[in-house]
N, C-alpha and C. Protein backbone atom coordinates (compact mmCIF):
# COMPACT_ATOMS: atom_id res chain seq x y z
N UNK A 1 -3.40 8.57 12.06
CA UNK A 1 -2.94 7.84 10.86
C UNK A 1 -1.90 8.67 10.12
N UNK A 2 -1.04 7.81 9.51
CA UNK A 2 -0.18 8.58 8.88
C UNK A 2 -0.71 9.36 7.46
N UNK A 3 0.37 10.23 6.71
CA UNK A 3 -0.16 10.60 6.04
C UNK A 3 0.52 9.76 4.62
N UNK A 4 -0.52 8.91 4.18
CA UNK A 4 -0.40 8.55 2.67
C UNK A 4 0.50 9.02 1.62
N UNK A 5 0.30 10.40 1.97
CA UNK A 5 0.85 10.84 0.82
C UNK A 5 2.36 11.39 0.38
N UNK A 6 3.05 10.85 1.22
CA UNK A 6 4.17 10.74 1.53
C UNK A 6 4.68 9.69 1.14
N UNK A 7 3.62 8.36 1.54
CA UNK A 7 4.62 7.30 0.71
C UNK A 7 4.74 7.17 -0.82
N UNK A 8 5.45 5.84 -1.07
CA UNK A 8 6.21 6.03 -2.59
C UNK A 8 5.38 5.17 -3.55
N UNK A 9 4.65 5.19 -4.58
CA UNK A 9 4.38 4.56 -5.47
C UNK A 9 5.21 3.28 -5.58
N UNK A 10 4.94 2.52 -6.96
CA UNK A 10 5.95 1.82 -7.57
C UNK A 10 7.00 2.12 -8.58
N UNK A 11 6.03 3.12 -9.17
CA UNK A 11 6.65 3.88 -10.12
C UNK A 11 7.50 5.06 -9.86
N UNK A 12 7.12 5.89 -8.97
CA UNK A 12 8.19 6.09 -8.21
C UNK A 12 9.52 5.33 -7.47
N UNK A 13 9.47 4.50 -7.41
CA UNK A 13 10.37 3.53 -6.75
C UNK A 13 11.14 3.42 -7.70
N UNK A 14 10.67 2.52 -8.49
CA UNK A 14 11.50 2.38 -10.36
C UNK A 14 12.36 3.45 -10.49
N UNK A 15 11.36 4.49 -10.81
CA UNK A 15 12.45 5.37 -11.55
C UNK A 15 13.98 5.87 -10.11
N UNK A 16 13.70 6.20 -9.02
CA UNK A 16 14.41 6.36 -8.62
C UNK A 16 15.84 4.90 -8.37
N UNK A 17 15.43 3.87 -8.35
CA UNK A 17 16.61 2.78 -8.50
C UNK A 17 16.98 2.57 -10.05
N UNK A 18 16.51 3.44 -10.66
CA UNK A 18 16.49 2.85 -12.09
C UNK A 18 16.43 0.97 -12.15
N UNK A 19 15.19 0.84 -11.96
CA UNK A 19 14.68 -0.85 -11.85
C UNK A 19 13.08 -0.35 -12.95
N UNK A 20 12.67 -2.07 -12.93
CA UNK A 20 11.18 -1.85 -13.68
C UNK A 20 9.97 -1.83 -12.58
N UNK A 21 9.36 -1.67 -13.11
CA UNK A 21 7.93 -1.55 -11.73
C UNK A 21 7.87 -3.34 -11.94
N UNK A 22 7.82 -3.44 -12.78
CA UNK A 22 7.69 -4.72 -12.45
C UNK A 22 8.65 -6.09 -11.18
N UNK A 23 9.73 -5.26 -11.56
CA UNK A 23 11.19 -5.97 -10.50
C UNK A 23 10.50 -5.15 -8.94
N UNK A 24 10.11 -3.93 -8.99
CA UNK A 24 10.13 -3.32 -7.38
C UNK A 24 8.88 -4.23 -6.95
N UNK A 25 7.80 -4.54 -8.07
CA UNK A 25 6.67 -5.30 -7.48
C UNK A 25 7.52 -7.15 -7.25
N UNK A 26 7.74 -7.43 -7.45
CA UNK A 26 8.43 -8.45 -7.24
C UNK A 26 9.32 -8.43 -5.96
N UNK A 27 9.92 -7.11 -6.00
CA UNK A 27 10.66 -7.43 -4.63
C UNK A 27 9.70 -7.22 -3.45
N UNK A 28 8.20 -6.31 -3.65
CA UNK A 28 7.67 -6.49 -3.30
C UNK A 28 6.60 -7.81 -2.31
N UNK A 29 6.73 -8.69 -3.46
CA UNK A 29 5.88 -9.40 -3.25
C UNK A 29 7.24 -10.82 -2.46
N UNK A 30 8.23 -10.46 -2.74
CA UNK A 30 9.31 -11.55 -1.98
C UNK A 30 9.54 -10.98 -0.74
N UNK A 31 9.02 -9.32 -0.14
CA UNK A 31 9.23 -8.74 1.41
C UNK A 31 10.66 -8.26 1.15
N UNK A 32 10.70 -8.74 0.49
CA UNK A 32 12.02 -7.52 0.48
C UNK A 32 12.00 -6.01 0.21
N UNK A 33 10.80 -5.65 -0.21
CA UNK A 33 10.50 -4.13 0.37
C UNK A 33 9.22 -4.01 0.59
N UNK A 34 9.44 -3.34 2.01
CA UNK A 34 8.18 -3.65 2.95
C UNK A 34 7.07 -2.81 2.21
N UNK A 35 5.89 -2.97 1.87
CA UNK A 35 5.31 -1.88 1.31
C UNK A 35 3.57 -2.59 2.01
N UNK A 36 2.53 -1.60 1.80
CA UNK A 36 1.22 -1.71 2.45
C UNK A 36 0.31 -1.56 0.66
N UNK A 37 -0.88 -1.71 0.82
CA UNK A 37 -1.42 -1.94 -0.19
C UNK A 37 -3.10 -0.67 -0.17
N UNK A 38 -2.78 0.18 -0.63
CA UNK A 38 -3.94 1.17 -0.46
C UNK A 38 -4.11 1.07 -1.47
N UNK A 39 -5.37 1.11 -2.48
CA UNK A 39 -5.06 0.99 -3.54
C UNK A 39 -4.55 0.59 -4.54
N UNK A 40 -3.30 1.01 -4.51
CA UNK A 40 -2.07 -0.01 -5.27
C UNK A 40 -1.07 0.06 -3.88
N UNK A 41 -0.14 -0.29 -4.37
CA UNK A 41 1.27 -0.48 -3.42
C UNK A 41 1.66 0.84 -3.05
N UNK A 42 2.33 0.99 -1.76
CA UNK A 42 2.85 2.29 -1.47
C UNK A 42 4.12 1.59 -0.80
N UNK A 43 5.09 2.49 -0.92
CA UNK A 43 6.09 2.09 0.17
C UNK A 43 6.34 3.55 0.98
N UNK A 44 6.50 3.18 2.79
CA UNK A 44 7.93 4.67 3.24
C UNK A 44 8.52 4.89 3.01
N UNK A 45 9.06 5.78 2.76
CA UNK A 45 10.41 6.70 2.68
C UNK A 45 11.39 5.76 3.05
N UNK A 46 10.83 5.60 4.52
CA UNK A 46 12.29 4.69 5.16
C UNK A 46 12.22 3.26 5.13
N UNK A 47 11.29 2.88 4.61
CA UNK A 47 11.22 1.18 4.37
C UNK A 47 12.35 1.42 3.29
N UNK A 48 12.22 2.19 1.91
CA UNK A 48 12.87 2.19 0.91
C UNK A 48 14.22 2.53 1.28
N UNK A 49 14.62 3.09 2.06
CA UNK A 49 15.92 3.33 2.82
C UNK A 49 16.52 2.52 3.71
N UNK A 50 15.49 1.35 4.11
CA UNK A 50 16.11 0.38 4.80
C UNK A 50 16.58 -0.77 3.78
N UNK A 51 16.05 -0.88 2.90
CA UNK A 51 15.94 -1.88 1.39
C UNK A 51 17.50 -1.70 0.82
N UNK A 52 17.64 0.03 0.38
CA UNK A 52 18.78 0.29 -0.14
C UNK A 52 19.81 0.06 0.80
N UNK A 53 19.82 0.22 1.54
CA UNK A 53 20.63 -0.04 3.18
C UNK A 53 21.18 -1.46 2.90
N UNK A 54 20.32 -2.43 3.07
CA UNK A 54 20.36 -3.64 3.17
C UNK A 54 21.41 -4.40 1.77
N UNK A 55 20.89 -3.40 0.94
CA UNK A 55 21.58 -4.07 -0.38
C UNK A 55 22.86 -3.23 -0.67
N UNK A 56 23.51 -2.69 0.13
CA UNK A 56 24.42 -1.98 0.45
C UNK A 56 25.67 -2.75 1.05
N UNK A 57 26.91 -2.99 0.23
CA UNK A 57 28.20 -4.08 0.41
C UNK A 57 29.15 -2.67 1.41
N UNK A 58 28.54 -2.57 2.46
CA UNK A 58 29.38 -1.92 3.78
C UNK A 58 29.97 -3.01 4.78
N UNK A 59 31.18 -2.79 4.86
CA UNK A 59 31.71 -3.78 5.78
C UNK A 59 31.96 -3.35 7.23
């Protein structure tokens, strides 16, 4: 199993996009960032890096 504790809160998430926990739980809950539910929400490292990726205007 992986290790937990590596992944990202919500609140962590927030502060790093400067967003509200409330908007990351929302994008949450639309799959737009993949996250698992231990407790509360966690996201990967690289889910959150595929998210920012995605919302990224690269041509």
């Amino acid at each position: 199993m992986e290790d937990v504790k590596k992944y990202l809160t919500v609140k962590e998430i927030a502060q790093r996009l400067d967003f509200t926990e409330e908007w990351v739980r929302d994008l949450i809950a639309k799959k737009e960032i993949k996250a698992i539910r231990i407790g509360r929400w966690r996201v990967k490292p690289e889910d959150l890096e595929d998210f920012i990726k995605s919302r990224m205007n690269i041509k």
